[in-house]
Protein backbone atom coordinates (compact mmCIF):
# COMPACT_ATOMS: atom_id res chain seq x y z
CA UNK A 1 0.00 0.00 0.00
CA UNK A 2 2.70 2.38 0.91
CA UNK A 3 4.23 1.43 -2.82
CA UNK A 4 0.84 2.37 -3.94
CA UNK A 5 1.19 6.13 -2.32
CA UNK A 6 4.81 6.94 -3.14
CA UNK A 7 3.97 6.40 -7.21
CA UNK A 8 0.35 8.09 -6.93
CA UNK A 9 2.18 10.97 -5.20
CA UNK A 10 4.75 10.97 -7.90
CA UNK A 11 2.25 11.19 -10.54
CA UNK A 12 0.81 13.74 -9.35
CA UNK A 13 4.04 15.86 -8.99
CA UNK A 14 4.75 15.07 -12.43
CA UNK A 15 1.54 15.71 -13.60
CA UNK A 16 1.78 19.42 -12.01
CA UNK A 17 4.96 20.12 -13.26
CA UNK A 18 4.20 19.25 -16.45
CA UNK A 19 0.61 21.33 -16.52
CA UNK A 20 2.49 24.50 -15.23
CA UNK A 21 5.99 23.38 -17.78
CA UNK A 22 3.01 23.32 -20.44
CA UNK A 23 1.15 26.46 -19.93
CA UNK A 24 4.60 28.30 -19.61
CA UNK A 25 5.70 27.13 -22.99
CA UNK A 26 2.72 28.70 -24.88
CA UNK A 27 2.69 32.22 -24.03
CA UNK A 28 3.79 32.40 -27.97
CA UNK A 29 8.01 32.33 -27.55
CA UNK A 30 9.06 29.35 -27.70
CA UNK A 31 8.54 27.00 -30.51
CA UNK A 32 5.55 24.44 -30.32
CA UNK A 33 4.41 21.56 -31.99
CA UNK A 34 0.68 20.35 -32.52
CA UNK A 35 -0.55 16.81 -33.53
CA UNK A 36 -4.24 16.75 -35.40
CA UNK A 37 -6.33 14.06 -34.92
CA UNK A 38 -9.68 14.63 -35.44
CA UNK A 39 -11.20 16.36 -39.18
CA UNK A 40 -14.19 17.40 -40.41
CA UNK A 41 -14.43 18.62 -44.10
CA UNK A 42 -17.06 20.73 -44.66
CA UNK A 43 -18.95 21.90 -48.28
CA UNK A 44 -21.16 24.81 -49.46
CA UNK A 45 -24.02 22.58 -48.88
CA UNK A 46 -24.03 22.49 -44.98
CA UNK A 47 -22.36 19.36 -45.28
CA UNK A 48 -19.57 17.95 -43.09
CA UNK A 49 -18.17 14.59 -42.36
CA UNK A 50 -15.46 13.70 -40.40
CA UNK A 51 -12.15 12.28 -41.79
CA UNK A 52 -8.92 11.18 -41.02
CA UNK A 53 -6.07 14.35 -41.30
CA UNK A 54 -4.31 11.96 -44.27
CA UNK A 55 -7.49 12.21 -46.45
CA UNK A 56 -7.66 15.92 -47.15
CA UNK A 57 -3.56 16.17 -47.34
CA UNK A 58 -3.63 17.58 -43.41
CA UNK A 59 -0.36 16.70 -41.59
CA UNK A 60 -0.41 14.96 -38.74
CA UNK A 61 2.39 16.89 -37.47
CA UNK A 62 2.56 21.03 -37.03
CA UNK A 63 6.10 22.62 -36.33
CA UNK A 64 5.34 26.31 -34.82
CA UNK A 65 8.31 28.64 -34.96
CA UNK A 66 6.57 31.47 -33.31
CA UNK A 67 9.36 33.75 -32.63
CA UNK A 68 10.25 33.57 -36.69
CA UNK A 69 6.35 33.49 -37.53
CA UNK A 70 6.36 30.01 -39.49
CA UNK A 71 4.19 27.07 -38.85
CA UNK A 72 6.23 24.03 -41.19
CA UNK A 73 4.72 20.56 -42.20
CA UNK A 74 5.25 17.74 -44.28
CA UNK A 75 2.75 17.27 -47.09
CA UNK A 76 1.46 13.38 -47.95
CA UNK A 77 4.14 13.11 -50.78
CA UNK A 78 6.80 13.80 -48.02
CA UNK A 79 7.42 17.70 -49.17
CA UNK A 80 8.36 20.29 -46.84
CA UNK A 81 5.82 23.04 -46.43
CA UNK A 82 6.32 26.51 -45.33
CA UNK A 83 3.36 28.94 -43.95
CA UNK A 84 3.67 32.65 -42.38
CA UNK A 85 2.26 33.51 -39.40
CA UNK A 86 0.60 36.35 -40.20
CA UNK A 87 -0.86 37.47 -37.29
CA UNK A 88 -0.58 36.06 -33.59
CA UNK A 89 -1.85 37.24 -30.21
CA UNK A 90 -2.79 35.60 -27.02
CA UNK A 91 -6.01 36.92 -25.24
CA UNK A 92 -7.96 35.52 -22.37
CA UNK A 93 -5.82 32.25 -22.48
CA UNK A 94 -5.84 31.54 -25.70
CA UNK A 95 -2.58 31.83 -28.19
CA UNK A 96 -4.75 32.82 -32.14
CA UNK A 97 -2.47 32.45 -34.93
CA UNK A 98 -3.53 33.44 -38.89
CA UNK A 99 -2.07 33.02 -42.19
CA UNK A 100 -2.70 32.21 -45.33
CA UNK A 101 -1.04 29.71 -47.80
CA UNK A 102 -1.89 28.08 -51.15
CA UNK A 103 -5.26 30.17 -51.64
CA UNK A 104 -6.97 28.86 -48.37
CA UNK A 105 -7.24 31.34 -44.75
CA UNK A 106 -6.29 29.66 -41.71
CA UNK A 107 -7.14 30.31 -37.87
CA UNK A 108 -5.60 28.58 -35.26
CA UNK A 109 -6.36 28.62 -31.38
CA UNK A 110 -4.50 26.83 -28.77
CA UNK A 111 -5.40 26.85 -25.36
CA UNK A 112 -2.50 28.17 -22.99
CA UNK A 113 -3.29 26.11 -19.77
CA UNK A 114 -4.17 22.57 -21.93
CA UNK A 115 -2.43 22.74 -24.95
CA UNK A 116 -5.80 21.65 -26.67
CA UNK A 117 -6.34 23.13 -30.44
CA UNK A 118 -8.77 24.16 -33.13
CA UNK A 119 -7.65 24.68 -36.79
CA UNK A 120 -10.08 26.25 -39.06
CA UNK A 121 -9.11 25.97 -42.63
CA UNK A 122 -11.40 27.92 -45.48
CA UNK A 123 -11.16 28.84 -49.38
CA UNK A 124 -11.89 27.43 -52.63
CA UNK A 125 -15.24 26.43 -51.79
CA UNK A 126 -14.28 24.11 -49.13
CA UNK A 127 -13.95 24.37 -45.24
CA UNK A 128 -11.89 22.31 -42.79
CA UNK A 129 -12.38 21.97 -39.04
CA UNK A 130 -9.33 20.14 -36.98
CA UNK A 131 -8.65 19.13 -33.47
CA UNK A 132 -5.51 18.07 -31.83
CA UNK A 133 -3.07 19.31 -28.88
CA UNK A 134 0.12 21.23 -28.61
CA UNK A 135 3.22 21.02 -26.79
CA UNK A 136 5.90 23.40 -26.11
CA UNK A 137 8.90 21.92 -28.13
């Protein structure tokens, strides 16, 4: 039992150091990166379904360099990808980030405390709607 308590009161340490090591590390200066996992591609019609990141070419991986204003991916075919940041403020605990690239606006919010993230991707007659989480690199 006493096993038990040592490694529950370990976890929690760690898990407290790493909530206030996160929240620190997305105040927008040091670089980040954000995994997507959930997608929803959406149409002029009203109509969305959800979809995997891979099937509308939407890296699983997100490199933020916030300091130099670039988020960087890898498209499906393996090529490097380069966007500007053109705009990026954090209000009321949230870090917003906006740029545009290839034609299509994007929005990006990313919870300070969490970590957690919303990607809104629009142009062309399409819309996009992605979830994931970010860590301080």
């Amino acid at each position: 039992m006493k096993k038990v308590a040592i490694c529950m009161s370990a976890m929690w340490t760690m898990i407290a150091l790493g909530e206030s090591a996160l929240a620190g590390g997305l105040d927008g200066t040091a670089p980040v990166v954000c995994a997507t996992s959930d997608t929803f591609d959406c149409d002029p019609s009203r109509r969305c379904i959800e979809d995997s990141p891979e099937a509308v070419n939407i890296p699983r991986l997100i490199r933020l360099d916030l300091t130099a204003k670039k988020a960087f991916t890898k498209g499906m075919s393996g090529e490097e990808r380069v966007a500007d940041i053109g705009s990026q403020a954090a209000q009321d605990g949230e870090l917003m980030l906006q740029g545009i690239q290839n034609g299509f606006g994007w929005t990006m919010s990313i919870a300070q405390d969490s970590g957690a993230m919303a990607l809104t991707i629009v142009g062309k007659g399409a819309g996009f709607v992605v979830f994931g989480t970010c860590t301080p690199l």
